[in-house]
C-alpha atoms as a PDB file:
ATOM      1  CA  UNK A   1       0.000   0.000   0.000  1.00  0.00           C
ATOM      2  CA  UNK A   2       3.134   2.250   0.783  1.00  0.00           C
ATOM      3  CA  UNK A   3       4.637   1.698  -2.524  1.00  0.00           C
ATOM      4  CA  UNK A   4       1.431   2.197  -4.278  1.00  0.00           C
ATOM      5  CA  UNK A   5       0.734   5.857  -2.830  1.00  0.00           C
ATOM      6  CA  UNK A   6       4.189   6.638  -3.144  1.00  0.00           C
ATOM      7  CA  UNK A   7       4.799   5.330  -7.057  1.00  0.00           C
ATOM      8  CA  UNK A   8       0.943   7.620  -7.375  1.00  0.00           C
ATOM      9  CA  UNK A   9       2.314  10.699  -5.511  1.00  0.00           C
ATOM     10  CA  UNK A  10       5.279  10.537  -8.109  1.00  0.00           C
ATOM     11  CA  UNK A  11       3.250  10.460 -11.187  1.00  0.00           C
ATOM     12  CA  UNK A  12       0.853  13.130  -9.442  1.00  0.00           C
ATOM     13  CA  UNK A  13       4.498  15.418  -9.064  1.00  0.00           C
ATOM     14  CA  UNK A  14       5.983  14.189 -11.993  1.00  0.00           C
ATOM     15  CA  UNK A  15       2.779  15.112 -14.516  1.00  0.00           C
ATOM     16  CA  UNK A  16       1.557  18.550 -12.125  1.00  0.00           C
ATOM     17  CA  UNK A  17       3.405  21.231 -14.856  1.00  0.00           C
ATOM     18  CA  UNK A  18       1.453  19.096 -17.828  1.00  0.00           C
ATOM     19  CA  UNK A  19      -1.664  19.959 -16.145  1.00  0.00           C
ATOM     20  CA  UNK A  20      -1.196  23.307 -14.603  1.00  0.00           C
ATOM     21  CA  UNK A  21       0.078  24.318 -18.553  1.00  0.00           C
ATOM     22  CA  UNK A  22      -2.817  22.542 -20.180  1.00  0.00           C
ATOM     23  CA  UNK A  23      -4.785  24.868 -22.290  1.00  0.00           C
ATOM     24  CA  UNK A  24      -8.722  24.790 -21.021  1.00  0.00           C
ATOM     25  CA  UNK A  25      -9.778  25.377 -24.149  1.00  0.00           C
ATOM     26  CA  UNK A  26      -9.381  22.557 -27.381  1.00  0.00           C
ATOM     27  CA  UNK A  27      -7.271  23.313 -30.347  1.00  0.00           C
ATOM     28  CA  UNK A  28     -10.690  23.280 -32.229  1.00  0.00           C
ATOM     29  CA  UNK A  29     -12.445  25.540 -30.154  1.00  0.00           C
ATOM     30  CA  UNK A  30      -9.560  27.715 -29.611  1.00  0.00           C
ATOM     31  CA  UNK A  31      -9.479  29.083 -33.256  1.00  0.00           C
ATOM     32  CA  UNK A  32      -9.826  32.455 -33.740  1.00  0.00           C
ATOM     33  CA  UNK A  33     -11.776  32.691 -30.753  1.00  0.00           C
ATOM     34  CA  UNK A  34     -10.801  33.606 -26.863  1.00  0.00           C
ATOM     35  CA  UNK A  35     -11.966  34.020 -24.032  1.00  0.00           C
ATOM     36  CA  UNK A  36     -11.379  34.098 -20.164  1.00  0.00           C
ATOM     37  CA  UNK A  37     -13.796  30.511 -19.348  1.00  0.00           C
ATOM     38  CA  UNK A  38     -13.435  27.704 -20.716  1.00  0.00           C
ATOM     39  CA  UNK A  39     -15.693  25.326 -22.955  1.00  0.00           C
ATOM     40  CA  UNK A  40     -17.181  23.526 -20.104  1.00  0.00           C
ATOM     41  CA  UNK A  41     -18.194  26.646 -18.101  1.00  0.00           C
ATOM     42  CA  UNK A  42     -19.469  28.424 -21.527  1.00  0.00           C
ATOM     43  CA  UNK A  43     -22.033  25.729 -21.986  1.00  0.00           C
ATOM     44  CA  UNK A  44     -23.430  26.391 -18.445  1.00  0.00           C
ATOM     45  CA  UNK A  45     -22.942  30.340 -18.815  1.00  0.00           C
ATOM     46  CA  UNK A  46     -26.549  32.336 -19.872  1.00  0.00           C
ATOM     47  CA  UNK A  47     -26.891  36.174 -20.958  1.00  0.00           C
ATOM     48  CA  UNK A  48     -29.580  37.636 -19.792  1.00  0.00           C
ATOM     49  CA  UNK A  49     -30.326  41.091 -21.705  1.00  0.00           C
ATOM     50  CA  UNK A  50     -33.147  43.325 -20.537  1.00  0.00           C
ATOM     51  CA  UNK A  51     -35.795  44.581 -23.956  1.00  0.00           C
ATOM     52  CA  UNK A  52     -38.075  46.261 -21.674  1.00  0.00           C
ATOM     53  CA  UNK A  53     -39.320  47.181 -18.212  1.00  0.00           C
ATOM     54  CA  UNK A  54     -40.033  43.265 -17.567  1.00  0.00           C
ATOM     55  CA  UNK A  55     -38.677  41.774 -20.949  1.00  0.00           C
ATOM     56  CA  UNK A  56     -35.628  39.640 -20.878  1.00  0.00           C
ATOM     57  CA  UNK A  57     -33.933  37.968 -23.909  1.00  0.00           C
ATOM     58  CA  UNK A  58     -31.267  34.798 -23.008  1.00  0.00           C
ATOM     59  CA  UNK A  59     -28.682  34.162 -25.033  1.00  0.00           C
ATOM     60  CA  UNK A  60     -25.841  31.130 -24.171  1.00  0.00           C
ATOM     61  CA  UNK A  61     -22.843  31.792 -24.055  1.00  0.00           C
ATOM     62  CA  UNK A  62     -21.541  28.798 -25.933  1.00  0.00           C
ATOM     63  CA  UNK A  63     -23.567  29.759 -29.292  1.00  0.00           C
ATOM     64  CA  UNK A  64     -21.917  33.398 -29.168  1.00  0.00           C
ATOM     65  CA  UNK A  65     -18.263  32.227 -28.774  1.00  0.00           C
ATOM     66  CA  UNK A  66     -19.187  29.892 -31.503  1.00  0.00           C
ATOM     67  CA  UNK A  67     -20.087  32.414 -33.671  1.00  0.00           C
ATOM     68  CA  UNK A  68     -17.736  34.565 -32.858  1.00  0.00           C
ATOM     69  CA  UNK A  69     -15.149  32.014 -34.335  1.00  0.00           C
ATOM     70  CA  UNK A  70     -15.974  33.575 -37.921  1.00  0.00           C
ATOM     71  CA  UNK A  71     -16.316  37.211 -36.749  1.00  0.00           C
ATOM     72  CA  UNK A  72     -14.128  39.383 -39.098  1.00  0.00           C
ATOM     73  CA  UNK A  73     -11.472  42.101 -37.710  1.00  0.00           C
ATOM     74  CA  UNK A  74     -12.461  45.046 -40.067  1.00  0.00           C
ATOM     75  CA  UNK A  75     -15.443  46.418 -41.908  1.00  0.00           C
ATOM     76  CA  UNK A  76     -17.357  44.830 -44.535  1.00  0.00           C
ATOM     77  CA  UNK A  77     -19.880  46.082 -47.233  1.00  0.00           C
ATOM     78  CA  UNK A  78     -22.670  46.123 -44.652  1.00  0.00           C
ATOM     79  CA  UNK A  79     -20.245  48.508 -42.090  1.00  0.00           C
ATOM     80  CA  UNK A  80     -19.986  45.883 -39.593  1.00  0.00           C
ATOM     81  CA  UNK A  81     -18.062  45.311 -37.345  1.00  0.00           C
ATOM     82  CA  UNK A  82     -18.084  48.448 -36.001  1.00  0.00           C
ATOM     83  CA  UNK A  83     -15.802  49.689 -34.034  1.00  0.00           C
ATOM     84  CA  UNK A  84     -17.100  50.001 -30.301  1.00  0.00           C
ATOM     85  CA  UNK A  85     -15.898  53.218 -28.493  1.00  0.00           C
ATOM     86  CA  UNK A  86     -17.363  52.205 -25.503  1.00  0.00           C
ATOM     87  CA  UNK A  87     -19.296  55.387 -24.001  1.00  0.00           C
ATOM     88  CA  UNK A  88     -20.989  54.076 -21.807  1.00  0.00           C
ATOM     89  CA  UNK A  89     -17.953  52.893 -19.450  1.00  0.00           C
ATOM     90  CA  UNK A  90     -19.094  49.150 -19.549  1.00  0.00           C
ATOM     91  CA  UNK A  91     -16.621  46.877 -17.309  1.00  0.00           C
ATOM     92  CA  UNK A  92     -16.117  44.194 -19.237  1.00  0.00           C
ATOM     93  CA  UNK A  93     -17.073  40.215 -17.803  1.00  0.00           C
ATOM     94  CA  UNK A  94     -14.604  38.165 -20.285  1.00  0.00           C
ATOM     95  CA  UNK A  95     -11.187  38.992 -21.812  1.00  0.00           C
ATOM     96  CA  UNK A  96     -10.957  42.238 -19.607  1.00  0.00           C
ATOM     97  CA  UNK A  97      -7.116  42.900 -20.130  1.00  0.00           C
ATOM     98  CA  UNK A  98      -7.599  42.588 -23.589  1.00  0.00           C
ATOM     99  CA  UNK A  99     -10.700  44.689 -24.096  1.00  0.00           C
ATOM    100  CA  UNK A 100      -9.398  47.405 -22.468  1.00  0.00           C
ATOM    101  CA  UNK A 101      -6.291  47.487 -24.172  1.00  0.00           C
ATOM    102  CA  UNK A 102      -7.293  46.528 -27.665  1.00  0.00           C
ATOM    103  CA  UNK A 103      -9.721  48.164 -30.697  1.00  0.00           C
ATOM    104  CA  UNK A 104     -13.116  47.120 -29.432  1.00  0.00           C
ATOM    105  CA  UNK A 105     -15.220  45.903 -32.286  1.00  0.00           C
ATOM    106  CA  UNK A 106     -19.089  45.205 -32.226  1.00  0.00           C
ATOM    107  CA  UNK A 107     -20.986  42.765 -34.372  1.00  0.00           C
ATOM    108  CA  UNK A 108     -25.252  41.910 -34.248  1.00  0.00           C
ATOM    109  CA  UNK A 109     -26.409  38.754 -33.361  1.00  0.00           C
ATOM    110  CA  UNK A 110     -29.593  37.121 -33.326  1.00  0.00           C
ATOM    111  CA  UNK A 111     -30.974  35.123 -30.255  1.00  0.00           C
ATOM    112  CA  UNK A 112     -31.808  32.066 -32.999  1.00  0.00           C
ATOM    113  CA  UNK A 113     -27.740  31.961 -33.997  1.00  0.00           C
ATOM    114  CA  UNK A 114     -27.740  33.107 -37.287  1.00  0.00           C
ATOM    115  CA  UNK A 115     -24.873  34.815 -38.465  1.00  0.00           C
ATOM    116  CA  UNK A 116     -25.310  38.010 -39.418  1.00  0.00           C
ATOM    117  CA  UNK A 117     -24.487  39.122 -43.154  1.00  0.00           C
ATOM    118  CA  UNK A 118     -21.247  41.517 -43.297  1.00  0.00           C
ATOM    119  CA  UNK A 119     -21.172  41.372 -46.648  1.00  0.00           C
ATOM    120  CA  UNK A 120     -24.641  42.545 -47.766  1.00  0.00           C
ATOM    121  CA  UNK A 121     -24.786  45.881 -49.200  1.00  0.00           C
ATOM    122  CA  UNK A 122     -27.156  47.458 -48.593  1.00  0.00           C
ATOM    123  CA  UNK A 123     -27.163  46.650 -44.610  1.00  0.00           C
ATOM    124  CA  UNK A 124     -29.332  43.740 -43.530  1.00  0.00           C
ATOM    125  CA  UNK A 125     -31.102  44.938 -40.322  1.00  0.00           C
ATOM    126  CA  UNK A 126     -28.847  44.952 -37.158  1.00  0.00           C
ATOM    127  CA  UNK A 127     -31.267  43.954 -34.338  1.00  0.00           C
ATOM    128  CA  UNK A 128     -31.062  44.664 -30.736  1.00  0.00           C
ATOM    129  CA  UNK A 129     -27.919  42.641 -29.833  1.00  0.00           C
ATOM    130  CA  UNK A 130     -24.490  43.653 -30.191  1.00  0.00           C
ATOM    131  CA  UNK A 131     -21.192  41.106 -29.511  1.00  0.00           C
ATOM    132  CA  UNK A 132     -18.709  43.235 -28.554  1.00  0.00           C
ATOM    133  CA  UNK A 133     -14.885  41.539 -28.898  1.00  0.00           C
ATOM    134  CA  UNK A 134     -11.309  42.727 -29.693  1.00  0.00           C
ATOM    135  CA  UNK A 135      -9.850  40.934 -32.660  1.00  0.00           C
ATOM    136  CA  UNK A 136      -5.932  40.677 -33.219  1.00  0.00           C
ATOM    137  CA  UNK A 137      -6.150  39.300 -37.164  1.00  0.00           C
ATOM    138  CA  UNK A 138      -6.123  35.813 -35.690  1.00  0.00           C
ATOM    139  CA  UNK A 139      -7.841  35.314 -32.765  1.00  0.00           C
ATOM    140  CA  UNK A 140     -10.994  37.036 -31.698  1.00  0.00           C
ATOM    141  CA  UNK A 141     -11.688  37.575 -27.613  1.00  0.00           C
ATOM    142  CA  UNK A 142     -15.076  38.331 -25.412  1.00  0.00           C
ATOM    143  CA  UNK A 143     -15.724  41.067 -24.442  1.00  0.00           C
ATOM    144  CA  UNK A 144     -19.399  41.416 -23.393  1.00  0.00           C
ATOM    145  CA  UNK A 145     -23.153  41.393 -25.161  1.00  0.00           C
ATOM    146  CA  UNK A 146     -24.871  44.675 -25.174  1.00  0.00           C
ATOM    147  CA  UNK A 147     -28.394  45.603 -26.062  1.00  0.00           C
ATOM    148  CA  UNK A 148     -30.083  48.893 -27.729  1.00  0.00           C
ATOM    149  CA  UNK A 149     -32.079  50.373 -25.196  1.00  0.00           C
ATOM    150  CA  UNK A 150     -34.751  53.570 -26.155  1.00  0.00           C
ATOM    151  CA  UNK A 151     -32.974  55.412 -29.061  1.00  0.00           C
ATOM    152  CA  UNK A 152     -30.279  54.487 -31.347  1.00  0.00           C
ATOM    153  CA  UNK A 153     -26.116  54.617 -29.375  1.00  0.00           C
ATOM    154  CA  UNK A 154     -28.478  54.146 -26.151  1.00  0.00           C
ATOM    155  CA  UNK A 155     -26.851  50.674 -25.054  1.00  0.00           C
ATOM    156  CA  UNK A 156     -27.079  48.543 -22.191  1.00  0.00           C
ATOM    157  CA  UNK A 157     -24.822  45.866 -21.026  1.00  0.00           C
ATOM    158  CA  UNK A 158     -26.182  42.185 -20.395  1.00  0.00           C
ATOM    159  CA  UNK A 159     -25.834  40.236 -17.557  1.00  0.00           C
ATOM    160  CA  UNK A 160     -24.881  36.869 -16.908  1.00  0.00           C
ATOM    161  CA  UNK A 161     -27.278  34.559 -15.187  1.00  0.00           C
END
């Protein structure tokens, strides 16, 4: 029994920088998207973003990084992304460092999942929903979902639930 825990407490010593270097996110799910939670807690992560006095639309998290993945990094014939000067202050809930630091860029998205049409000219319409992200050419990372609220630059910043 000795030699047992002791040959385990090697292997558990031996393999400990493997694991505290392993990536939380998969190769596959790491491209061209980032953000500060892994896959596993994206999947249990909601959005809750308020339409009216008692209206609430959810998005999950996990469907937005997803489509975030294809997200360009400039503007396309439709004149998204924009780029999101950020007004209002909002304190960013993923990717912090790098929102703050980096050209904040915001993109529509639909609470069904669609992808929304850059490259229509003239402009599809936007929606409600905006994706806002920082995107370095290669990667794109989280920033936060916000929501038009009353008239148009009014924005409001969604909530996790």
């Amino acid at each position: 029994m000795v030699a047992y825990k002791s040959c385990f407490l090697t292997f558990l010593l031996a393999n400990l920088g493997h694991l505290a270097a392993a990536s939380p996110i998969s190769p596959q799910a790491a491209s061209n998207t980032t953000a500060s939670i892994d896959s596993v807690s994206a999947a249990a992560i909601n959005l809750s973003c308020r339409t009216g006095r008692t209206d609430t639309v959810t998005f999950r998290l996990s469907q937005l990084t997803s489509n975030m993945r294809y997200f360009p990094d400039n503007t396309h014939a439709s004149g998204y992304p924009k780029r999101f000067f950020n007004d209002e202050g909002f304190r960013w809930e993923f990717s912090r460092a790098a929102c703050e630091a980096g050209t904040t860029l915001e993109m529509p998205v639909f609470t069904d999942g669609h992808l929304y049409d850059w490259d229509r000219a003239p402009r599809p319409s936007p929606g409600l929903f905006r994706l806002v992200y920082v995107s370095d050419g290669t990667n794109n990372a989280l920033c936060g979902l916000i929501v038009h609220r009353g008239d148009a630059g009014d924005f409001e910043l969604c909530n996790q639930i």
